[in-house]
N, C-alpha and C. Protein backbone atom coordinates (compact mmCIF):
# COMPACT_ATOMS: atom_id res chain seq x y z
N UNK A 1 -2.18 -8.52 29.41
CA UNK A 1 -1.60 -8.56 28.10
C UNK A 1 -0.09 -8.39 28.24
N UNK A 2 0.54 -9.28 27.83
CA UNK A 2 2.26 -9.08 27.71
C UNK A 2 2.38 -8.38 26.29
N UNK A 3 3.61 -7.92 26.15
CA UNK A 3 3.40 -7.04 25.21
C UNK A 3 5.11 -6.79 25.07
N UNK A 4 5.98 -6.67 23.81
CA UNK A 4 7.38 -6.99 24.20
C UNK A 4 7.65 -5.07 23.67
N UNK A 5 8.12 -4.53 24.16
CA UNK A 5 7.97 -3.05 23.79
C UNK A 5 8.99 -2.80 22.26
N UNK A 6 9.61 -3.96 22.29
CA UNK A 6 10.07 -3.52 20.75
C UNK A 6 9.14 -3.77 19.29
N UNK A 7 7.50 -4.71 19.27
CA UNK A 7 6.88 -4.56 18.73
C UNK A 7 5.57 -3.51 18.70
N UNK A 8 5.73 -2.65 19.73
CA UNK A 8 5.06 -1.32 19.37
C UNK A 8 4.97 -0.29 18.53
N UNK A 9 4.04 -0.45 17.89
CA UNK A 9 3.96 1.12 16.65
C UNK A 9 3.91 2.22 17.36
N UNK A 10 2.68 2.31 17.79
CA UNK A 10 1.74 3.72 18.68
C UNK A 10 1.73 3.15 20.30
N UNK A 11 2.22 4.24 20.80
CA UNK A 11 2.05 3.72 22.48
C UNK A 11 1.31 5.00 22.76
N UNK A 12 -0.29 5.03 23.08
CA UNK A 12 -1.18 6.52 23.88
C UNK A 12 -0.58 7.69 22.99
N UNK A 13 -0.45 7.16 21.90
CA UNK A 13 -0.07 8.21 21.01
C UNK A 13 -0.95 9.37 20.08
N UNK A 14 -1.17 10.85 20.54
CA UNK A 14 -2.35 11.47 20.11
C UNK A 14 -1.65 12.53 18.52
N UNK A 15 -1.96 13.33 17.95
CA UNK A 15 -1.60 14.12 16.77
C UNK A 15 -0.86 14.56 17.26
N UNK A 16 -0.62 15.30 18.45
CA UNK A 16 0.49 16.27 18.73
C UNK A 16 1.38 15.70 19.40
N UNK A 17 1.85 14.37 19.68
CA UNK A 17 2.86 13.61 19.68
C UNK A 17 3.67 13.39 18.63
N UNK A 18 3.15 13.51 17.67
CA UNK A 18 3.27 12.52 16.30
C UNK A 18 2.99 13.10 15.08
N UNK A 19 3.27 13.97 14.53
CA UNK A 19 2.43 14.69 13.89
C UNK A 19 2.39 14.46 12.47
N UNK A 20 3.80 13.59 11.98
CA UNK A 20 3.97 13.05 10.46
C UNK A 20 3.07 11.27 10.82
N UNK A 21 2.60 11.10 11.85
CA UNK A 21 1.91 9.74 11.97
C UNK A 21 2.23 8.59 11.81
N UNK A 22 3.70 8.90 11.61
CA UNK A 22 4.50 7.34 11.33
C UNK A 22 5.36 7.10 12.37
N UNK A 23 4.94 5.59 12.88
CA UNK A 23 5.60 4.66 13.94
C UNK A 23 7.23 4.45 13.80
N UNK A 24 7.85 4.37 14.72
CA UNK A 24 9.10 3.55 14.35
C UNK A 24 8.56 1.98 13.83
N UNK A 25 10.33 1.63 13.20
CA UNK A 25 10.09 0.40 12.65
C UNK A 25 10.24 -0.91 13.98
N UNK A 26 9.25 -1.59 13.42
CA UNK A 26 8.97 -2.52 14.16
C UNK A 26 9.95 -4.07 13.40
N UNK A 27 10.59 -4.87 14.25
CA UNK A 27 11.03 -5.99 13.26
C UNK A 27 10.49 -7.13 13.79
N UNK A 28 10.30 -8.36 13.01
CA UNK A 28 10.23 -9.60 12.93
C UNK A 28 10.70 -10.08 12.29
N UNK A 29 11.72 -9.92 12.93
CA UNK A 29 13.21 -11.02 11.77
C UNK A 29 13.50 -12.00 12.11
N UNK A 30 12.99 -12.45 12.97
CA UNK A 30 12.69 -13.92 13.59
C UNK A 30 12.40 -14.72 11.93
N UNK A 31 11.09 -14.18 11.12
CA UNK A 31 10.37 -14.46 10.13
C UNK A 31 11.11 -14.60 9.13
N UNK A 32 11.10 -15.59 8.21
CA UNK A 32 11.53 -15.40 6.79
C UNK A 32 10.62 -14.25 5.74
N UNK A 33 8.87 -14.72 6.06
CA UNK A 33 7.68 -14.34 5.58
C UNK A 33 6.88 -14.08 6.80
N UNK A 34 6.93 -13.05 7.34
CA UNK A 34 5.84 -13.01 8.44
C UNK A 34 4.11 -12.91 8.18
N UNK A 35 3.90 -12.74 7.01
CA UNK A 35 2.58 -12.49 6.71
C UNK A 35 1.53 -14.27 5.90
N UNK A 36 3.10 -15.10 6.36
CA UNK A 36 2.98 -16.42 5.69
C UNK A 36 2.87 -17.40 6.82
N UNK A 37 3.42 -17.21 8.46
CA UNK A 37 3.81 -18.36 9.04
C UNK A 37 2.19 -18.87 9.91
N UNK A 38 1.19 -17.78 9.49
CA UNK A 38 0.05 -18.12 10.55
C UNK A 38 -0.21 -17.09 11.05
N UNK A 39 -1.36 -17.36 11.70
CA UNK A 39 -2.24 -15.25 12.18
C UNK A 39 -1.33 -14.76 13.08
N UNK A 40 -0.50 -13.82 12.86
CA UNK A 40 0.35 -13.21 14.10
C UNK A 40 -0.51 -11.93 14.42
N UNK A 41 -0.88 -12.07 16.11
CA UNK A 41 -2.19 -11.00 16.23
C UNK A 41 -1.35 -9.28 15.82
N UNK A 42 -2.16 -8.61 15.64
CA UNK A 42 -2.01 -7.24 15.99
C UNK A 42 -3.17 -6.37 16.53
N UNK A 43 -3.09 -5.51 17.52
CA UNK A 43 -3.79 -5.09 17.95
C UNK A 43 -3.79 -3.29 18.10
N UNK A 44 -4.92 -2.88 17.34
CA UNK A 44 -4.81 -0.85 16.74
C UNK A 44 -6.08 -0.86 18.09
N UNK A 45 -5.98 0.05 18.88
CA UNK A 45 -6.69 0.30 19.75
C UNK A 45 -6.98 1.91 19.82
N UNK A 46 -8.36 2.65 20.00
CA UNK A 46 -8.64 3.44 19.59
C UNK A 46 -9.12 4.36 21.27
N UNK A 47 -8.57 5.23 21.78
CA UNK A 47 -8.94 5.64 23.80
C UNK A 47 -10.23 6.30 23.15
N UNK A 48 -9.75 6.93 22.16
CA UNK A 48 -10.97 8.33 22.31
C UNK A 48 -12.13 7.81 21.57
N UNK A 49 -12.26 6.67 20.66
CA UNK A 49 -13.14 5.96 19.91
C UNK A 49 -13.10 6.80 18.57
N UNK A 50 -14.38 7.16 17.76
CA UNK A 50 -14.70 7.94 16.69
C UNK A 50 -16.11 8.00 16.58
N UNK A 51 -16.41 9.64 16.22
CA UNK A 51 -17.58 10.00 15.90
C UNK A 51 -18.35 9.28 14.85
N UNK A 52 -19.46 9.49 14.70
CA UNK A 52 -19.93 9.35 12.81
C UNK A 52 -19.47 10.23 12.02
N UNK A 53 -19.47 9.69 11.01
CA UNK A 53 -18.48 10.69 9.57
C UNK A 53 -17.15 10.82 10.05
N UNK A 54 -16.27 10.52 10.90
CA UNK A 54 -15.08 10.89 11.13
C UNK A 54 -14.27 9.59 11.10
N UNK A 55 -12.77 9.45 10.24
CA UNK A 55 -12.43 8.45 10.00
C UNK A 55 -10.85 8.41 10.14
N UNK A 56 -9.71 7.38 10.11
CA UNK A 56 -8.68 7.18 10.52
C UNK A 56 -8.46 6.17 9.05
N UNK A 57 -7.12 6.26 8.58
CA UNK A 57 -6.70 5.60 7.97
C UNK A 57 -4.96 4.95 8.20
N UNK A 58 -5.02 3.79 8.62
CA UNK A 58 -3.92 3.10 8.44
C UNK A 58 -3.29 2.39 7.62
N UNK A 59 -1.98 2.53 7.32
CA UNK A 59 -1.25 1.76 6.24
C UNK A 59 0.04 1.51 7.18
N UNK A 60 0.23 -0.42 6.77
CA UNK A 60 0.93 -1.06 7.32
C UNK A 60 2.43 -0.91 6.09
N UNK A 61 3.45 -0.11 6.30
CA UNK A 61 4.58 -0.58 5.62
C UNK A 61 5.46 -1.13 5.99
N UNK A 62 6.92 -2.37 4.77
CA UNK A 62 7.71 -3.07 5.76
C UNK A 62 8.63 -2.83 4.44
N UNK A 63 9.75 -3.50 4.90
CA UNK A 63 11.18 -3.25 4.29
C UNK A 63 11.71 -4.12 4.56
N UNK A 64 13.10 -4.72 3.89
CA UNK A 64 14.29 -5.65 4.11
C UNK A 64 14.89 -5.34 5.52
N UNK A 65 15.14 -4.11 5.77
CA UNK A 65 16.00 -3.60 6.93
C UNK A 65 14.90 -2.22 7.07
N UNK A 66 15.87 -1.74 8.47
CA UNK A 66 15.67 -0.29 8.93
C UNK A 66 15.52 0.84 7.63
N UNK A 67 16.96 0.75 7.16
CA UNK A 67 17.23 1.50 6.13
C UNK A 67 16.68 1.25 4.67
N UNK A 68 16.19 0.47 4.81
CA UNK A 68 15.50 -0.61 3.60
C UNK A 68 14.89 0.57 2.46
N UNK A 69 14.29 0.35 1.48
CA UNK A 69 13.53 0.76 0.51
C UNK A 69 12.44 0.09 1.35
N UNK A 70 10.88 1.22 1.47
CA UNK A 70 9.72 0.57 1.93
C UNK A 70 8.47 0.27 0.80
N UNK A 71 7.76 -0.81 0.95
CA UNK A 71 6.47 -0.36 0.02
C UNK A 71 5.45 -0.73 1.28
N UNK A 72 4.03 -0.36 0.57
CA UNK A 72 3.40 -0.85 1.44
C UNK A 72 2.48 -2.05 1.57
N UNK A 73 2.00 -2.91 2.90
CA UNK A 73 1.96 -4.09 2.79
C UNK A 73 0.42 -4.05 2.68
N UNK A 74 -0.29 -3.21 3.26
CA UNK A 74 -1.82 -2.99 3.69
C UNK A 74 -2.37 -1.96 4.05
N UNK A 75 -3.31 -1.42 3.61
CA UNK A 75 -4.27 -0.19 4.48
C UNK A 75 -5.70 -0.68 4.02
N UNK A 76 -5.65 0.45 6.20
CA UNK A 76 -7.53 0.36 6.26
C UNK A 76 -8.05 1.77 6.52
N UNK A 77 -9.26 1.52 6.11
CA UNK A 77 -9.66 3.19 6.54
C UNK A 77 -10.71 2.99 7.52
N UNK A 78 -10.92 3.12 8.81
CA UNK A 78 -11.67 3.30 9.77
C UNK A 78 -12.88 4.31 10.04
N UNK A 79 -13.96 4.21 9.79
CA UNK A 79 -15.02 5.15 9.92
C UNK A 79 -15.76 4.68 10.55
N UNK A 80 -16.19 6.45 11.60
CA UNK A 80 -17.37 5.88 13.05
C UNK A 80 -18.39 5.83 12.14
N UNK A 81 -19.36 5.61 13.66
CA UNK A 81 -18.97 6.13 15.00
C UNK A 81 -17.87 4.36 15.27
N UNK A 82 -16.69 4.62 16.51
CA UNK A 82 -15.91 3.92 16.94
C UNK A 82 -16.17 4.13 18.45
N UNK A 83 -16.74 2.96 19.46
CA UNK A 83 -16.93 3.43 20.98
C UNK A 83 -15.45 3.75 21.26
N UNK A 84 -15.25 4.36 22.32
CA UNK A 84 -13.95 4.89 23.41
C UNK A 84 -13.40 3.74 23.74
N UNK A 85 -11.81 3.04 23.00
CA UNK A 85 -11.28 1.86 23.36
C UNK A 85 -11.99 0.83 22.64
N UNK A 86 -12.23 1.08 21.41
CA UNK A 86 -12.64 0.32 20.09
C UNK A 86 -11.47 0.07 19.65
N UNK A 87 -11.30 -1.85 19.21
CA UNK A 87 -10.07 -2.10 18.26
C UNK A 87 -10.73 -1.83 16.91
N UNK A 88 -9.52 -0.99 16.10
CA UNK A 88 -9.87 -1.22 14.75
C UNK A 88 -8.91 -1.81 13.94
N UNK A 89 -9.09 -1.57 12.17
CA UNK A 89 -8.05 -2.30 11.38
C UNK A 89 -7.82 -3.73 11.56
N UNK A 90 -6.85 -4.30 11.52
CA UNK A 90 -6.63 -5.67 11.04
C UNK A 90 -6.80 -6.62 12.62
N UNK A 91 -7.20 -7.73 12.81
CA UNK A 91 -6.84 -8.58 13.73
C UNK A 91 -5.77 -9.41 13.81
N UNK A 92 -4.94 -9.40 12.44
CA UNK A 92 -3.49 -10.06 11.81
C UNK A 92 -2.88 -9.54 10.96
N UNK A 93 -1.58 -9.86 11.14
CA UNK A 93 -0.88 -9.27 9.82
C UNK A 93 -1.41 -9.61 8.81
N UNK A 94 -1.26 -8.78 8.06
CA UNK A 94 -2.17 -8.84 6.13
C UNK A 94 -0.96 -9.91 5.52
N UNK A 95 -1.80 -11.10 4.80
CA UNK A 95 -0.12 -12.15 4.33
C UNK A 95 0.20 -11.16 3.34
N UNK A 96 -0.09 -10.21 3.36
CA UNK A 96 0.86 -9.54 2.18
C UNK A 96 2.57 -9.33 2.79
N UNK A 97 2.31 -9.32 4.06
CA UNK A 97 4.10 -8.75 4.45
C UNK A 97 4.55 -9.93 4.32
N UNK A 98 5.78 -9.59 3.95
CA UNK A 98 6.62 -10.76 3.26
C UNK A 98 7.76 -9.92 3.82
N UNK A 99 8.07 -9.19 4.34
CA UNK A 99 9.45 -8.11 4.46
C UNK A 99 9.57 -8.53 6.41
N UNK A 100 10.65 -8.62 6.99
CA UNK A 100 10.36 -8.50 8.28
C UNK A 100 10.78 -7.33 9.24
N UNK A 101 11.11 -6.38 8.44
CA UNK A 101 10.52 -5.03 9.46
C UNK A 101 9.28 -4.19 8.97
N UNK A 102 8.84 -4.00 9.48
CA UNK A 102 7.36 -2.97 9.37
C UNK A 102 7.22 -1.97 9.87
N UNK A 103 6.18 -0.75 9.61
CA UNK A 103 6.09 0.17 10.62
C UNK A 103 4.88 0.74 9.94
N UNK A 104 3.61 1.74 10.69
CA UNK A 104 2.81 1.92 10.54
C UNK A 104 2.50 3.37 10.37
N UNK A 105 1.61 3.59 9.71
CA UNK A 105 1.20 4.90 9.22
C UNK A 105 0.11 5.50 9.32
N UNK A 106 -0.70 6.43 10.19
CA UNK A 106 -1.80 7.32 10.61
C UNK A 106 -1.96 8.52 9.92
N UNK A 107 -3.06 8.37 9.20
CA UNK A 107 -4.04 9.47 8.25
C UNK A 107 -4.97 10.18 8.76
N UNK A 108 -5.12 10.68 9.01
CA UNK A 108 -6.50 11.65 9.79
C UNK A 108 -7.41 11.85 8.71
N UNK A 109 -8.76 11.64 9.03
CA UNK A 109 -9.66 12.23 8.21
C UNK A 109 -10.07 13.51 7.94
N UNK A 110 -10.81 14.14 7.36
CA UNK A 110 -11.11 15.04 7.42
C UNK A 110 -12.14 15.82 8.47
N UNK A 111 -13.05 15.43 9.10
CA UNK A 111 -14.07 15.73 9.90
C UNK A 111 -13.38 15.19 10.93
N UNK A 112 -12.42 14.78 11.48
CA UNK A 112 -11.33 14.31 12.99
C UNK A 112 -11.50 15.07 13.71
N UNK A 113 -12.31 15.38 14.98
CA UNK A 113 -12.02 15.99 15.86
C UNK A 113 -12.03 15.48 17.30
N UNK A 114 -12.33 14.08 17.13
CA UNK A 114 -12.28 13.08 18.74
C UNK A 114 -11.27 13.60 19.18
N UNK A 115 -11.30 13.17 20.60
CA UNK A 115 -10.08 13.71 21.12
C UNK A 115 -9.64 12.04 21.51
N UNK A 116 -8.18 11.67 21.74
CA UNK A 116 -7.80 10.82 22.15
C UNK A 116 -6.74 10.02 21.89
N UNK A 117 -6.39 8.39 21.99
CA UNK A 117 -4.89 8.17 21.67
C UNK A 117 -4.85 6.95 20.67
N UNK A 118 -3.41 6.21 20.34
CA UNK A 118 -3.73 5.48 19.69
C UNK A 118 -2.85 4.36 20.20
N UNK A 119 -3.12 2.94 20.52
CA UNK A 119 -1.99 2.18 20.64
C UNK A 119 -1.97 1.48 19.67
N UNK A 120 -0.83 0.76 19.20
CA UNK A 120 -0.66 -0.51 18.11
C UNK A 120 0.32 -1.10 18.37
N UNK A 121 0.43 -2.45 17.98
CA UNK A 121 1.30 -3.35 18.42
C UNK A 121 0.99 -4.71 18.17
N UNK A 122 2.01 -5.10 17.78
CA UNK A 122 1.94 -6.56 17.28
C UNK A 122 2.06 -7.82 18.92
N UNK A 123 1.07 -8.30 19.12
CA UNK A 123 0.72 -8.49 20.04
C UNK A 123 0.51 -10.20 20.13
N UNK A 124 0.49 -11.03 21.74
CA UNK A 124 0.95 -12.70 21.78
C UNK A 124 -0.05 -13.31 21.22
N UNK A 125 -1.18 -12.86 21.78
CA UNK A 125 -2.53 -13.52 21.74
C UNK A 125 -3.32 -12.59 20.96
N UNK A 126 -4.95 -13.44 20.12
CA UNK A 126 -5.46 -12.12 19.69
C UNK A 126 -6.33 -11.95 20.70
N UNK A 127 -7.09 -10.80 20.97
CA UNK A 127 -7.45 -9.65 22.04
C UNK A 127 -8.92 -9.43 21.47
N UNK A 128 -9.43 -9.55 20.26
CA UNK A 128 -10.11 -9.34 19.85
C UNK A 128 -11.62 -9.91 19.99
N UNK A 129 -10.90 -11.26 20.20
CA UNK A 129 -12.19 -12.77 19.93
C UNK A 129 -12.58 -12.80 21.60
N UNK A 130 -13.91 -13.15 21.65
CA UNK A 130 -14.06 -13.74 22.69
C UNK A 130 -14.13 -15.08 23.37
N UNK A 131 -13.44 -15.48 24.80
CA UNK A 131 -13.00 -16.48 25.03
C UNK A 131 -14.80 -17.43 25.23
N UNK A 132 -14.98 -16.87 26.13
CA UNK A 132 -16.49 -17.67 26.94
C UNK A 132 -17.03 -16.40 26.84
N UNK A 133 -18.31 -16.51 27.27
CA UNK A 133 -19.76 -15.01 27.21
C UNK A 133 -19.22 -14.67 28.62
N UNK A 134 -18.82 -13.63 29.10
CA UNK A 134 -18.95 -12.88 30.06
C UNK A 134 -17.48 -13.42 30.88
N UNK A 135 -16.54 -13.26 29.93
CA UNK A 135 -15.20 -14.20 30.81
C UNK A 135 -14.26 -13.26 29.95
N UNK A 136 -13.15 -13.33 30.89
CA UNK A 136 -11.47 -12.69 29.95
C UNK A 136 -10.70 -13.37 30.16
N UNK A 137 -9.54 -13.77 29.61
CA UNK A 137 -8.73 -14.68 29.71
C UNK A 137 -7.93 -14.13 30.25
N UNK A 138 -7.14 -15.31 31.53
CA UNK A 138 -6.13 -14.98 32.60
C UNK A 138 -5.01 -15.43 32.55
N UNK A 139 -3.94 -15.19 32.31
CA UNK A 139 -2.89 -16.21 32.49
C UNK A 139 -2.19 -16.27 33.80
N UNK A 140 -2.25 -17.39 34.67
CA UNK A 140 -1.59 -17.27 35.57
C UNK A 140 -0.36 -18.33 35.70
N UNK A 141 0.37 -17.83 36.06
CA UNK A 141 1.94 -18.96 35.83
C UNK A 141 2.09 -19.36 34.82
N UNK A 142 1.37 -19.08 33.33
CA UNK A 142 1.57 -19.65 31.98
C UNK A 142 0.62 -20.52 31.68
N UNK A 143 -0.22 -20.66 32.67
CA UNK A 143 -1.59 -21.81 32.36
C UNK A 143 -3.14 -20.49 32.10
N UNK A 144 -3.76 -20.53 30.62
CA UNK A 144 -4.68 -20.04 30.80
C UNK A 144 -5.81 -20.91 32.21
N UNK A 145 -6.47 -19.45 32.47
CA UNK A 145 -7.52 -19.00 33.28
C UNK A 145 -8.15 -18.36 32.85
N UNK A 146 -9.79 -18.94 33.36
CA UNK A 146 -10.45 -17.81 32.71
C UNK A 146 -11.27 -17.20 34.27
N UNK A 147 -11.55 -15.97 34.20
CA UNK A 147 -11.96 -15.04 35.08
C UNK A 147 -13.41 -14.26 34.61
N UNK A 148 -14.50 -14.31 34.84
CA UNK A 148 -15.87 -13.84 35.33
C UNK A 148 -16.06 -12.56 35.11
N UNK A 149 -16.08 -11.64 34.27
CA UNK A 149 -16.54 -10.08 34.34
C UNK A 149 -17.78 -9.78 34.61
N UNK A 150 -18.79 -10.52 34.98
CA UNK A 150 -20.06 -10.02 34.84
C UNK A 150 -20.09 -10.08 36.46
């Protein structure tokens, strides 16, 4: 997975890293409308997974600028059980963002006691889908490959 480190929300990020749960801002100012040009992946990845009854809530906010006035563009609320390194939340930006900086926001549930981290990040490819049954996709020199897990 390439991954450009200025579109990262959460990098292995646990509560006591983080404890107000909000990401720096992320930009795509590349975009006029980023939630308009086509599925731009994102990928919320979960180390520690989630129990049953225990839940995570994310809300995607964006702004004109850094300093911007924010509203928000999207939220999800995540409830296990979630396996260990479960993606949750969106597989694309919500077309609601129309703003091109963003940044993300982590809610804890009430019954939270997994232990573990969180990554997010607006990401090349989506990560989510599968390519072939029992295959991951390779890139080598810029030409997909696909490679055999079983």
């Amino acid at each position: 997975m390439i991954i450009d480190s200025n579109l990262v929300f959460f990098d292995n990020v646990t509560k006591a890293d983080n404890a107000d749960g909000t990401s720096d801002w992320v930009p795509l100012t590349g975009f006029l409308n980023p939630g308009q040009v086509g599925p731009i992946p994102i990928h919320i990845c979960l180390s520690g997974g989630l129990e049953n009854g225990e839940s995570l809530t994310f809300t995607l906010k964006q702004a004109d600028s850094k300093d911007g006035s924010e509203e928000e563009a999207g939220s999800m609320t995540v409830k296990g059980p979630v396996r260990a390194g479960g993606t949750v939340a969106w597989r694309f930006i919500p077309r609601g963002v129309t703003k091109p900086w963003m940044k993300l926001e982590l809610t804890e549930g009430d019954n939270l006691t997994s232990t573990g981290s969180v990554f997010a990040a607006i990401v090349r490819e989506d990560l989510t889908g599968s390519y072939q049954d029992n295959t991951d996709l390779l890139i080598d020199k810029g030409k997909p490959q696909y490679q055999a897990t079983a």
